[in-house]
Protein backbone atom coordinates (compact mmCIF):
# COMPACT_ATOMS: atom_id res chain seq x y z
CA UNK A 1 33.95 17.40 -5.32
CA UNK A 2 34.12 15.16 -8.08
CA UNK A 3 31.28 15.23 -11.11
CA UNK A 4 27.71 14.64 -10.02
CA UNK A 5 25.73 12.12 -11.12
CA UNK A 6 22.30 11.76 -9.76
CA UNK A 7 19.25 9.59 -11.18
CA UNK A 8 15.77 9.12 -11.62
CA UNK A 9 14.12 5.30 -10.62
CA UNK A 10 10.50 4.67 -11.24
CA UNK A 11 8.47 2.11 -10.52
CA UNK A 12 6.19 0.84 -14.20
CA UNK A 13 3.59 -0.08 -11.88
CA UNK A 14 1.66 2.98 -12.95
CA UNK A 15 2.26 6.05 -15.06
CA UNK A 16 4.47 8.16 -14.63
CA UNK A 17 2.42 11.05 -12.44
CA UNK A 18 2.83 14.68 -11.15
CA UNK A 19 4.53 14.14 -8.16
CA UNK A 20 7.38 11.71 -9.74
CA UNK A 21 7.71 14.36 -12.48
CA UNK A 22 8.63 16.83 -9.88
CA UNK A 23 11.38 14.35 -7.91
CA UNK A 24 12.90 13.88 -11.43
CA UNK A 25 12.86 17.35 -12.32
CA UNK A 26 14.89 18.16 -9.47
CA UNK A 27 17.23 15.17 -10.20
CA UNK A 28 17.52 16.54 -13.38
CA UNK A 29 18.47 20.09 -12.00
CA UNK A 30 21.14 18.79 -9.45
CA UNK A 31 23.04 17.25 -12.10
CA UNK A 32 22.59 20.08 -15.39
CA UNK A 33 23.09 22.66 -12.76
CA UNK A 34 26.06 21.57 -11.98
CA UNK A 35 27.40 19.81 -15.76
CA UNK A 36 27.07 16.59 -14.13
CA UNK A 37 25.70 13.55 -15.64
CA UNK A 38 21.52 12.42 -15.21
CA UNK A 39 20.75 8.60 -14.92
CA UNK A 40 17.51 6.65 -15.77
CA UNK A 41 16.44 3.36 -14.51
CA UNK A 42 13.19 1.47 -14.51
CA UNK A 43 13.06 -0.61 -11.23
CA UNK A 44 11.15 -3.19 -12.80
CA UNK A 45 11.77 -6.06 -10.56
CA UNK A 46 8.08 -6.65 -9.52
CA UNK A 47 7.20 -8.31 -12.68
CA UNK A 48 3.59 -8.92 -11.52
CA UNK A 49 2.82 -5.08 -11.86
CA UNK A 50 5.15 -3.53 -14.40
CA UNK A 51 3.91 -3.02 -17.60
CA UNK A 52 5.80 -2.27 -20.58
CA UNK A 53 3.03 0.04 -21.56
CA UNK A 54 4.03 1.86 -17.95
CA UNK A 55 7.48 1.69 -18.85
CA UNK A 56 6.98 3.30 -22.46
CA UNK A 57 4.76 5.89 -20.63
CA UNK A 58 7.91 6.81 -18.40
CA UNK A 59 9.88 7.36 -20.73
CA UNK A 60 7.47 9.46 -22.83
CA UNK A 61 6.60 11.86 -20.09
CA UNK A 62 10.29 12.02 -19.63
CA UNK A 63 10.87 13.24 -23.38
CA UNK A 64 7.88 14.98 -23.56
CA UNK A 65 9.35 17.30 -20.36
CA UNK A 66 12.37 17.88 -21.77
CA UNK A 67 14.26 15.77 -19.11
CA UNK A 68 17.11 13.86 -21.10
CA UNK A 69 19.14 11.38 -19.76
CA UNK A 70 22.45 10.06 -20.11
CA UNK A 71 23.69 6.71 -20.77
CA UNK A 72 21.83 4.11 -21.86
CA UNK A 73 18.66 3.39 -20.08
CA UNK A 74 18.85 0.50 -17.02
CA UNK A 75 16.41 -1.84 -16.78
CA UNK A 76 16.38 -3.38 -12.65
CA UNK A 77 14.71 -7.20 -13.95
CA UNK A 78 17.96 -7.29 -16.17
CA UNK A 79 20.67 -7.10 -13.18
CA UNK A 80 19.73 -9.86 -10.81
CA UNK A 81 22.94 -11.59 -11.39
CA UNK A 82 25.28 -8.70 -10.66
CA UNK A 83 22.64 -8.43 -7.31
CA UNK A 84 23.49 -11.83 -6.06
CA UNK A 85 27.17 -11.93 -6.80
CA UNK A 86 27.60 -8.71 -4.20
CA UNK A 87 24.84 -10.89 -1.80
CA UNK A 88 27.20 -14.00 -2.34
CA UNK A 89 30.65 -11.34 -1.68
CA UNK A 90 28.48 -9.79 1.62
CA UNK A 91 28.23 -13.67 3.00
CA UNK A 92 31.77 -14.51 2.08
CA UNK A 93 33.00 -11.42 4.04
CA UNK A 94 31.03 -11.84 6.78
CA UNK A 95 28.80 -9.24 6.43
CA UNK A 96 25.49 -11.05 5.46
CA UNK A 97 24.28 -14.80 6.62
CA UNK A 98 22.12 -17.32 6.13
CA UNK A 99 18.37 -17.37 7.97
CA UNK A 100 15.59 -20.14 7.92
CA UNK A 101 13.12 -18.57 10.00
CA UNK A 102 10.15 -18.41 8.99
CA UNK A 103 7.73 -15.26 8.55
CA UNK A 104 5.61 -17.00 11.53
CA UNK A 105 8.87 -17.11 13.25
CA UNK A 106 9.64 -13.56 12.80
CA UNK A 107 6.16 -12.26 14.21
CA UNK A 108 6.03 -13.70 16.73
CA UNK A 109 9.39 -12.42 17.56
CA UNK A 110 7.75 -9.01 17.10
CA UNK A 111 4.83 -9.56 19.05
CA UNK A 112 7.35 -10.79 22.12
CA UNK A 113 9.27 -7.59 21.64
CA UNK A 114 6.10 -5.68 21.72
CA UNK A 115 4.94 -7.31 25.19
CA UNK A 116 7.75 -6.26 26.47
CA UNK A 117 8.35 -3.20 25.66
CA UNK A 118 10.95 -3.72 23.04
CA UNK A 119 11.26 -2.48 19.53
CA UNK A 120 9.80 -5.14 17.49
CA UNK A 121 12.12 -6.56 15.14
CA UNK A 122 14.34 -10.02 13.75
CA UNK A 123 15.95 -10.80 16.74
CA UNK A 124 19.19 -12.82 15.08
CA UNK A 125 18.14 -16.05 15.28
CA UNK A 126 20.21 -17.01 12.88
CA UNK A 127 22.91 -14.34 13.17
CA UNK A 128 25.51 -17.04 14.33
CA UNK A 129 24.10 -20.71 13.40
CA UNK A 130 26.55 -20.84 10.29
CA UNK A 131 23.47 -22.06 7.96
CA UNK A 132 24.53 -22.47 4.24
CA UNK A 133 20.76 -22.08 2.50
CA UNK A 134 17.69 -20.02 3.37
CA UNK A 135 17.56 -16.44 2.97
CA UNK A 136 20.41 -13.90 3.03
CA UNK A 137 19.96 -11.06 5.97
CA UNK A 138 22.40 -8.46 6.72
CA UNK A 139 24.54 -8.52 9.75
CA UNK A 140 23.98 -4.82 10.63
CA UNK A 141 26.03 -3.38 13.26
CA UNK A 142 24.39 -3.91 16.67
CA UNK A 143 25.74 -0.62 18.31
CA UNK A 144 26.39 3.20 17.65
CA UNK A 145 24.62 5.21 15.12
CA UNK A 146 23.97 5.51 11.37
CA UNK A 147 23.71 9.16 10.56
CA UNK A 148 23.90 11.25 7.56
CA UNK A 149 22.65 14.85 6.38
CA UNK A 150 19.75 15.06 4.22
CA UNK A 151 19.36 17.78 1.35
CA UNK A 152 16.26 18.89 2.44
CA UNK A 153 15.29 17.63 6.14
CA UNK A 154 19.17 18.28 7.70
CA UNK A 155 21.09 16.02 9.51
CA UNK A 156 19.79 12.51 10.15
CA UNK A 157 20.67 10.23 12.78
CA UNK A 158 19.09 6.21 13.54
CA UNK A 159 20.39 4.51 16.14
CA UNK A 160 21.77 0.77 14.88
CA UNK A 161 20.06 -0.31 17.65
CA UNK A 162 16.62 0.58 16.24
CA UNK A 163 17.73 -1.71 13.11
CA UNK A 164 17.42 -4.79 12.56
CA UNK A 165 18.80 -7.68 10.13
CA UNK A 166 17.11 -6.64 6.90
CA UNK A 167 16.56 -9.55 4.25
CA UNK A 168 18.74 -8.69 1.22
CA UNK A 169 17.84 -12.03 -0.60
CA UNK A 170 14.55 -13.82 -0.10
CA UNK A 171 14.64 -17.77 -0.06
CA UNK A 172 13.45 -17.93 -3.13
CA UNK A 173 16.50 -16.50 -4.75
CA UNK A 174 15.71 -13.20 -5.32
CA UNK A 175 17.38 -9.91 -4.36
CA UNK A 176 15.57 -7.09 -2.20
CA UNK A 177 15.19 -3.68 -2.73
CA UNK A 178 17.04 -1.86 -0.52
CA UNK A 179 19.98 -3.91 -2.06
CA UNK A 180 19.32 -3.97 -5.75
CA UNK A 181 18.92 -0.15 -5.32
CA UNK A 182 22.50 0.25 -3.31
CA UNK A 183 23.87 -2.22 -6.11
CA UNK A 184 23.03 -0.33 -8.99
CA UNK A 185 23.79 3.13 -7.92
CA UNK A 186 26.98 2.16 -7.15
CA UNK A 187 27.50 0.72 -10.43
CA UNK A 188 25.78 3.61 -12.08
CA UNK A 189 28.36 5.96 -10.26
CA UNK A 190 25.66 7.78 -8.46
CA UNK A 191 26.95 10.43 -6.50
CA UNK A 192 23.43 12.39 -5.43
CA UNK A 193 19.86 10.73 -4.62
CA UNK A 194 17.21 13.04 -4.55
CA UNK A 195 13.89 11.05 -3.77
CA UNK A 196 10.20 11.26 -2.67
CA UNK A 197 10.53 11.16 1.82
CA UNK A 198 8.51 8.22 1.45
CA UNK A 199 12.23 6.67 0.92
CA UNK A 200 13.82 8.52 4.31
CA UNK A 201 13.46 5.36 6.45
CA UNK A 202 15.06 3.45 3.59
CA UNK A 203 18.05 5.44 3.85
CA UNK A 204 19.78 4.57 6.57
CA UNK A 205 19.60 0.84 5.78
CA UNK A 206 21.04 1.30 2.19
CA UNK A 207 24.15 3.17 3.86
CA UNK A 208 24.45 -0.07 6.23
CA UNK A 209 25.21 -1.76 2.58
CA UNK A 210 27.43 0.70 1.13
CA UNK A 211 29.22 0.47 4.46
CA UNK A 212 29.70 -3.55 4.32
CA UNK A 213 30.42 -3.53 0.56
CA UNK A 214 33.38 -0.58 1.31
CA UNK A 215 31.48 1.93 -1.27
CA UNK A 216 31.15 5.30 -1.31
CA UNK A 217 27.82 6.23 0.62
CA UNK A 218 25.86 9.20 -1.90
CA UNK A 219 24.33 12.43 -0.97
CA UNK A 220 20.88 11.73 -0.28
CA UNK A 221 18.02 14.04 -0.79
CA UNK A 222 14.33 13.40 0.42
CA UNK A 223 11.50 16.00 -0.92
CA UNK A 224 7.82 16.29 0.81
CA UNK A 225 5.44 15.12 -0.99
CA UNK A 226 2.70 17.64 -3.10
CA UNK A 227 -0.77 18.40 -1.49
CA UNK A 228 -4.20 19.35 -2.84
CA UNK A 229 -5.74 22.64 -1.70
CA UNK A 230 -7.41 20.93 1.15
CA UNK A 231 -4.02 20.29 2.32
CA UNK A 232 -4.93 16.31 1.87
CA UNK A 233 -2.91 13.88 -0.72
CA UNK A 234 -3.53 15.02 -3.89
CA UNK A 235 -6.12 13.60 -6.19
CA UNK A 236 -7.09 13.45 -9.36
CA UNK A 237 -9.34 16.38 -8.75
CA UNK A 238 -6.59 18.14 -8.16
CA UNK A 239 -4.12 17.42 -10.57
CA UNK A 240 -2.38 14.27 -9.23
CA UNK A 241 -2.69 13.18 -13.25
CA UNK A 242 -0.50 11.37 -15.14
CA UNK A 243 2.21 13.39 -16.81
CA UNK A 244 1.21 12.74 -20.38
CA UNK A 245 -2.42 13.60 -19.28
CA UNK A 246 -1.18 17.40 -19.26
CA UNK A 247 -0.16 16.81 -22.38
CA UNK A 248 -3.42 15.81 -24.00
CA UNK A 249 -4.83 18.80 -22.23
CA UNK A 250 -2.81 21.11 -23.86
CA UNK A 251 -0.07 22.20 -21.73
CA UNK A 252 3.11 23.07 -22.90
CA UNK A 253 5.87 20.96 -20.98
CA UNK A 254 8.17 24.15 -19.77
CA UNK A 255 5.24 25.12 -17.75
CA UNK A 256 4.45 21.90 -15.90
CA UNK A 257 8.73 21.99 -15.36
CA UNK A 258 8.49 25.76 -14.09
CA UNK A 259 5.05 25.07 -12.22
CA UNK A 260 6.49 21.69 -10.36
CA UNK A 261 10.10 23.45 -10.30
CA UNK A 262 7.96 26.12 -7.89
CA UNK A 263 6.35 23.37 -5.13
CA UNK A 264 8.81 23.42 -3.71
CA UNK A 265 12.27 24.73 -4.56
CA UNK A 266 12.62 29.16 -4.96
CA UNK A 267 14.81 31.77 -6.24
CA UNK A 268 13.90 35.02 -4.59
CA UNK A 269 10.39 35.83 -5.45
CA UNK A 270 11.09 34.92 -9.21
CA UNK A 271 8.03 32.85 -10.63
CA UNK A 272 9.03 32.10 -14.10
CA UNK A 273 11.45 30.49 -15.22
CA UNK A 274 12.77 28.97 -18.45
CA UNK A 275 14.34 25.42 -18.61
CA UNK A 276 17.84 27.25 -19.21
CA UNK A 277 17.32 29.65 -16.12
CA UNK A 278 16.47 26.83 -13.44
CA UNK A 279 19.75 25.44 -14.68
CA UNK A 280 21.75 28.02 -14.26
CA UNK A 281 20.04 29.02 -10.60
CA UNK A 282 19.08 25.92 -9.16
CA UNK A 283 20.38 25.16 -6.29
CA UNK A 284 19.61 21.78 -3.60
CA UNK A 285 19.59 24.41 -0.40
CA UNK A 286 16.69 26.24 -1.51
CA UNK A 287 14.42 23.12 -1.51
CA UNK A 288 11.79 23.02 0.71
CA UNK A 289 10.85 20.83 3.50
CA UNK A 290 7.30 21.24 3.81
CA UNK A 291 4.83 19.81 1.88
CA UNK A 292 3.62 22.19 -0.82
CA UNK A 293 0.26 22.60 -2.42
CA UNK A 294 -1.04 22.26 -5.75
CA UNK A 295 -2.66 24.92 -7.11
CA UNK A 296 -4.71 24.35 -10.33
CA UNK A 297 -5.28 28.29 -10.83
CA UNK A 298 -1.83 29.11 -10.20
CA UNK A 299 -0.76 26.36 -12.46
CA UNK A 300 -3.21 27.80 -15.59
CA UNK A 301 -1.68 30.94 -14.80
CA UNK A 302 1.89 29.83 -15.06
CA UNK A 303 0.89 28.12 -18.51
CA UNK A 304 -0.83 31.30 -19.64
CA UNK A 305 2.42 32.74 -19.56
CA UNK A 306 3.99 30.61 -21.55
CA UNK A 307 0.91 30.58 -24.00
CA UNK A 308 1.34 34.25 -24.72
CA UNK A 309 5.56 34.35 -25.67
CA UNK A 310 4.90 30.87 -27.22
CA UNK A 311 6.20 30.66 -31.18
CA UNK A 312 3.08 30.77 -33.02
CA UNK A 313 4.03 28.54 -35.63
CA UNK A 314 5.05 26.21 -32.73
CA UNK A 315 1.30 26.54 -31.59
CA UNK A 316 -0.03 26.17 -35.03
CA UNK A 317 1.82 22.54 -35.41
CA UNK A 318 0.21 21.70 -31.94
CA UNK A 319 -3.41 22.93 -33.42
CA UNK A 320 -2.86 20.64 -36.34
CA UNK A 321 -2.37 17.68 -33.93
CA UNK A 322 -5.23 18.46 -31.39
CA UNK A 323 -7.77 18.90 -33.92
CA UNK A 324 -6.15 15.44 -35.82
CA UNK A 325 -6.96 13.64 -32.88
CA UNK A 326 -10.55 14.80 -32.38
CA UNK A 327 -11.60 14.89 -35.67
CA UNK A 328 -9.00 12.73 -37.74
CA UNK A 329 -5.79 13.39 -40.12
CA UNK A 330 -7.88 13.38 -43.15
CA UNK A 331 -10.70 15.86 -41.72
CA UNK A 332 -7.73 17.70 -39.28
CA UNK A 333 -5.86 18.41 -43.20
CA UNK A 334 -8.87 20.37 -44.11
CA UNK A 335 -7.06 23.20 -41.80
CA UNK A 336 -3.61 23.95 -42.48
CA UNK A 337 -0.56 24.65 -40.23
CA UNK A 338 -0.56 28.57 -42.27
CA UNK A 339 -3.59 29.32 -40.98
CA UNK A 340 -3.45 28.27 -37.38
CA UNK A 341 -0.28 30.83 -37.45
CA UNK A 342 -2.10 33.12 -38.46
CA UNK A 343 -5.17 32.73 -35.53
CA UNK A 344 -2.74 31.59 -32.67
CA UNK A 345 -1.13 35.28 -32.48
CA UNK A 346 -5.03 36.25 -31.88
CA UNK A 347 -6.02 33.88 -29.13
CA UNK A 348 -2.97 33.55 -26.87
CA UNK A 349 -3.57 36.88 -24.81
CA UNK A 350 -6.22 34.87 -23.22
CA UNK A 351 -6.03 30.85 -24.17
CA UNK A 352 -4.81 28.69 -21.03
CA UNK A 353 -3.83 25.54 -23.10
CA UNK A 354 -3.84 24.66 -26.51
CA UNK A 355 -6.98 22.85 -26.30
CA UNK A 356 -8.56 25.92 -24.60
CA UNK A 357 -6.99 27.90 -27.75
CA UNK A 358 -8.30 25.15 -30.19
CA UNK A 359 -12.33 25.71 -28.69
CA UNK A 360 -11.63 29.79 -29.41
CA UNK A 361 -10.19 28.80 -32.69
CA UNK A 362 -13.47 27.08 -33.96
CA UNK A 363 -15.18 30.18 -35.42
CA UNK A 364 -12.34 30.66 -37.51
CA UNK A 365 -11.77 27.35 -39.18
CA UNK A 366 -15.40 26.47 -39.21
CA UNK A 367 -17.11 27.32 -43.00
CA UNK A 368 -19.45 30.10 -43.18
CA UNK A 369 -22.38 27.47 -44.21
CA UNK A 370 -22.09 25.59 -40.63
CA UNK A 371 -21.01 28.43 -38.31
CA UNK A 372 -22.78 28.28 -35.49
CA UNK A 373 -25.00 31.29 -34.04
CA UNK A 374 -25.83 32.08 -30.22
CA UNK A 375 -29.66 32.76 -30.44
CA UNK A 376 -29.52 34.94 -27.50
CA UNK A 377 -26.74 37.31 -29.31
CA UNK A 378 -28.25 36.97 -32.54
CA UNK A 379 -31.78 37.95 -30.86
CA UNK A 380 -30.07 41.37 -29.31
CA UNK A 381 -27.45 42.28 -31.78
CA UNK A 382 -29.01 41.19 -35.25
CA UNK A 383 -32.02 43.03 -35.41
CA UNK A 384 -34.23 45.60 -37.84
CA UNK A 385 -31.83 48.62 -36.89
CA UNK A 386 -28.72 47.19 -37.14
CA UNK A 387 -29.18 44.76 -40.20
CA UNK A 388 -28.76 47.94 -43.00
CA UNK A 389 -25.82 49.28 -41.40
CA UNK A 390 -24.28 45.85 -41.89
CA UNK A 391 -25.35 45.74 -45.13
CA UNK A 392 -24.25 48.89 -45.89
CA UNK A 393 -20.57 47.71 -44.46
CA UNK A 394 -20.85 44.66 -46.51
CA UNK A 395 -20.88 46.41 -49.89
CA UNK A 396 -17.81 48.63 -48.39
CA UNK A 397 -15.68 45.79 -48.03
CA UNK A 398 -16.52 44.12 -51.10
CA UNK A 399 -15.50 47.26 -52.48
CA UNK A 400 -12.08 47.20 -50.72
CA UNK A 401 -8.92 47.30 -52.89
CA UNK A 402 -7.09 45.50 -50.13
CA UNK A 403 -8.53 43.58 -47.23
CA UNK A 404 -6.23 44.14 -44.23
CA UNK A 405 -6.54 44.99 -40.74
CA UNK A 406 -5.70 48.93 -41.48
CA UNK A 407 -7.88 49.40 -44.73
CA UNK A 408 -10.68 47.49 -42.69
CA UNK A 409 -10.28 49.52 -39.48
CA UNK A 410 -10.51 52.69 -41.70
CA UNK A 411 -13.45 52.28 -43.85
CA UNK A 412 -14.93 51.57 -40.54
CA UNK A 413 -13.76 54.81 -38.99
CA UNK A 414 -15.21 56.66 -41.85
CA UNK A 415 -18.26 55.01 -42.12
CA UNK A 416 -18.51 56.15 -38.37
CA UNK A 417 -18.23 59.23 -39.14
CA UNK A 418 -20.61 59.77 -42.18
CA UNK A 419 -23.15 58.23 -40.16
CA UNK A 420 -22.97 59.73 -36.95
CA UNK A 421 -22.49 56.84 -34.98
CA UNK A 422 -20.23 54.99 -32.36
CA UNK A 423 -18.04 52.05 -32.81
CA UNK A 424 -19.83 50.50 -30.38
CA UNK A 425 -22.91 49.83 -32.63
CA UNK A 426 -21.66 48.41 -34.96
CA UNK A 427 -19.01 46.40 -33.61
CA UNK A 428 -21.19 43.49 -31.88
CA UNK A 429 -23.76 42.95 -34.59
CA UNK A 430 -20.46 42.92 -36.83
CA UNK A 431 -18.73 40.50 -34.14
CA UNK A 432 -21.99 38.21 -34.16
CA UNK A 433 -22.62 37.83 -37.47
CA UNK A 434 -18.57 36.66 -38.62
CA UNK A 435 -18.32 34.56 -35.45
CA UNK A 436 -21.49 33.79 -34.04
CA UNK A 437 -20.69 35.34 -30.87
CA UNK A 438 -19.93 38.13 -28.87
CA UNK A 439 -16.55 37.36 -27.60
CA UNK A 440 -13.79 37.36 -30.35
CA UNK A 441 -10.31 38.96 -30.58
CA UNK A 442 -10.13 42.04 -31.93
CA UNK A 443 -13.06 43.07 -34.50
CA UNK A 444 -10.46 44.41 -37.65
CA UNK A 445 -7.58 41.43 -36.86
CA UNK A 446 -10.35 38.64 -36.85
CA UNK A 447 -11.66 39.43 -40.16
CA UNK A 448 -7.95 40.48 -41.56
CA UNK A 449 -7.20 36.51 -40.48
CA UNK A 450 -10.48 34.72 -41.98
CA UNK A 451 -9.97 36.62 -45.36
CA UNK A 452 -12.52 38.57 -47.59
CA UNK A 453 -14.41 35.46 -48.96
CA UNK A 454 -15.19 33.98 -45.43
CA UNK A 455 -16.15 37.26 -43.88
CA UNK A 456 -18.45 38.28 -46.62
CA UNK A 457 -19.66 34.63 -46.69
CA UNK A 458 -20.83 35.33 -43.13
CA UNK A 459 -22.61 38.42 -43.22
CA UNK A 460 -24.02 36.96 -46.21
CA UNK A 461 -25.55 34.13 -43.65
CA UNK A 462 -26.12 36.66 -40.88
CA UNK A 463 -28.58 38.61 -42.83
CA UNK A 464 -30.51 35.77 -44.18
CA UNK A 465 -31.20 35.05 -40.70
């Protein structure tokens, strides 16, 4: 086999959403599993609903995944010429002719076909009237059977009979889809189509065209569309977001890749993968042909995972840009990238996204003057017993040549010990007053990270309470 080349083909009628990001992941895999080559195009040819906004998007949520393409990027409205010639070559070689039958014409066709008992369909009016103008249908082969084996599904076989005389150019000049796609894979060089099964019943009609044309028919692929937990379409409810929506939520792009990569396709009982791994094991007979469901917890999971071996300086960057957008570059500046490093390596044992990890960051890069307290935990942990033990602790660490995590932890052990108490008394009175709260990474790393003046600062505040 020669090199593969396979492709990705949206629509800019919308953004560029879950399930689409899974089809082109997989497109993606068949060709950089395999050192082929991986083709975009924008099939922009219904120019009442693309968008260049949509378009943008695409591409975006392309980068964004990690999910490069090679080549220059093809744009469908731009080829319309190169559409018609092969229309004008089909006609000349007998392959495609001339119809003037009206849509009227053509249902009521149907509707005599249904009465009696036949498949409803063009019945080839026109097939041998010799017209010169009107639209352009396809003289499809009246007998035998088009067949060809799917990826995913197996073989495939339609009987030409069950056919009929597709339209490949409407009378108003322009080209169809089933042809501009055949058209410009072809020209592309596309070897493999991997697509949504929405496309199956397409399939067999494009091959009629690489047949009449003389081309080399592709490998075609058709994957089962994802499912919410109710086993219904998926909505938004669900996840069926746009891509770059996962992005503003905080989720790093080789999770949604190894999530997506895992409705449907497996390796063994292997969950986690990393971009370079699903490369190097990915292969088109372990895709699935059942639908698979979404699975929000699963997916938080799978980003969890990712969360924790994540780069923290990596993490820290994407702080600094969640926090610009919700408060602003100027405010966002206030907080810089250092410090985020330093927090991240606190909160991703337990953060789910980076915007989770940026609401469990807040104590920390929040001044001691606007901290905010939880009455309830202030009520139960600040009170008349424990206030001189932390005022007792307070003139310790003041006192501190260094203030790290190990000289903290043990002037705390031996201030256990002189008093005869357990770490457990002190620690959430200590926890509330520095953070507000009673949940907080570890006591002696938290106040290690917010630094001698801001810890002090808060006990300062707690007490005055």
């Amino acid at each position: 086999m020669g090199k593969i080349v396979s492709r990705f083909a949206p629509s800019p009628t919308g953004f560029l959403h879950i399930g689409g990001a899974r089809t082109a992941l997989f497109s993606w895999l068949i060709a950089r599993s395999r050192e082929g080559e991986f083709r975009l195009r924008i099939e922009d040819t219904d120019r009442e609903r693309s968008t260049d906004e949509a378009t943008q998007a695409i591409i975006d949520s392309m980068n964004w995944l990690g999910l490069d393409h090679d080549g220059e990027i093809v744009h469908q409205s731009e080829r319309a010429a190169r559409h018609n010639e092969v229309i004008d070559q089909m006609i000349a070689s007998g392959h495609a002719y001339f119809c003037q039958c009206t849509r009227e014409d053509v249902d009521a066709m149907r509707e005599r076909a249904m009465a009696e008992g036949r498949k409803p369909k063009y019945d080839g009016t026109c097939r041998e009237r010799g017209l010169t103008s009107g639209a352009v249908r396809l003289k499809a082969p009246q007998e035998g059977a088009t067949a060809f084996r799917d990826m995913v599904k197996g073989p495939i076989v339609v009987e030409n009979a069950e056919m009929d005389d597709m339209i490949l150019r409407r009378s108003d000049g322009t080209p169809t889809y089933n042809l501009a796609v055949v058209v410009d894979d072809h020209d592309m060089d596309v070897t493999t189509v991997l697509r949504g099964d929405d496309h199956v019943n397409n399939t067999p009609r494009q091959i009629l065209i690489y047949q009449a044309m003389g081309w080399d028919v592709p490998e075609f692929g058709h994957v089962p569309m994802i499912l919410g937990p109710d086993k219904k379409k998926l909505s938004k409810r669900h996840g069926a977001l746009s891509v770059m929506e996962y992005e503003k939520m905080g989720y790093l792009p080789e999770a949604v890749c190894n999530y997506l990569a895992r409705l449907g396709w497996s390796h063994g009982d292997q969950e986690l993968f990393t971009m370079d791994e699903m490369k190097a094991l990915f292969n088109p007979d372990n895709l699935g042909s059942s639908p698979s469901v979404f699975d929000l917890t699963k997916f938080e999971w799978v980003n969890g995972q990712y969360m924790q071996k994540a780069d923290p300086d990596r993490l820290a960057g994407m702080l600094c840009d969640f926090l610009a957008r919700e408060v602003g570059k100027e405010e966002a500046a206030k907080v810089d990238r250092a410090t985020f490093a330093r927090i991240a390596p606190l909160l991703q044992p337990r953060a789910k996204s980076v915007a989770h990890m940026l609401e469990q960051a807040r104590p920390f890069i929040v001044d001691a003057a606007f901290l905010h307290y939880d009455e309830a935990a202030v009520k139960k942990f600040l009170t008349d017993e424990t206030r001189p033990l932390l005022e007792a602790i307070a003139q310790r660490m003041e006192a501190l040549p260094e203030f790290t995590e190990t000289s903290l932890e043990a002037m705390h052990k031996a201030f256990i010990e002189e008093r005869g108490i357990k770490f457990k008394d002190i620690a959430q009175p200590i926890r509330v007053a520095i953070m507000g709260t009673t949940q907080s990474p570890g006591l002696f790393e938290t106040m290690a990270v917010l630094g001698r003046e801001q810890t002090m600062a808060r006990l300062e505040r707690a007490l005055g309470l």
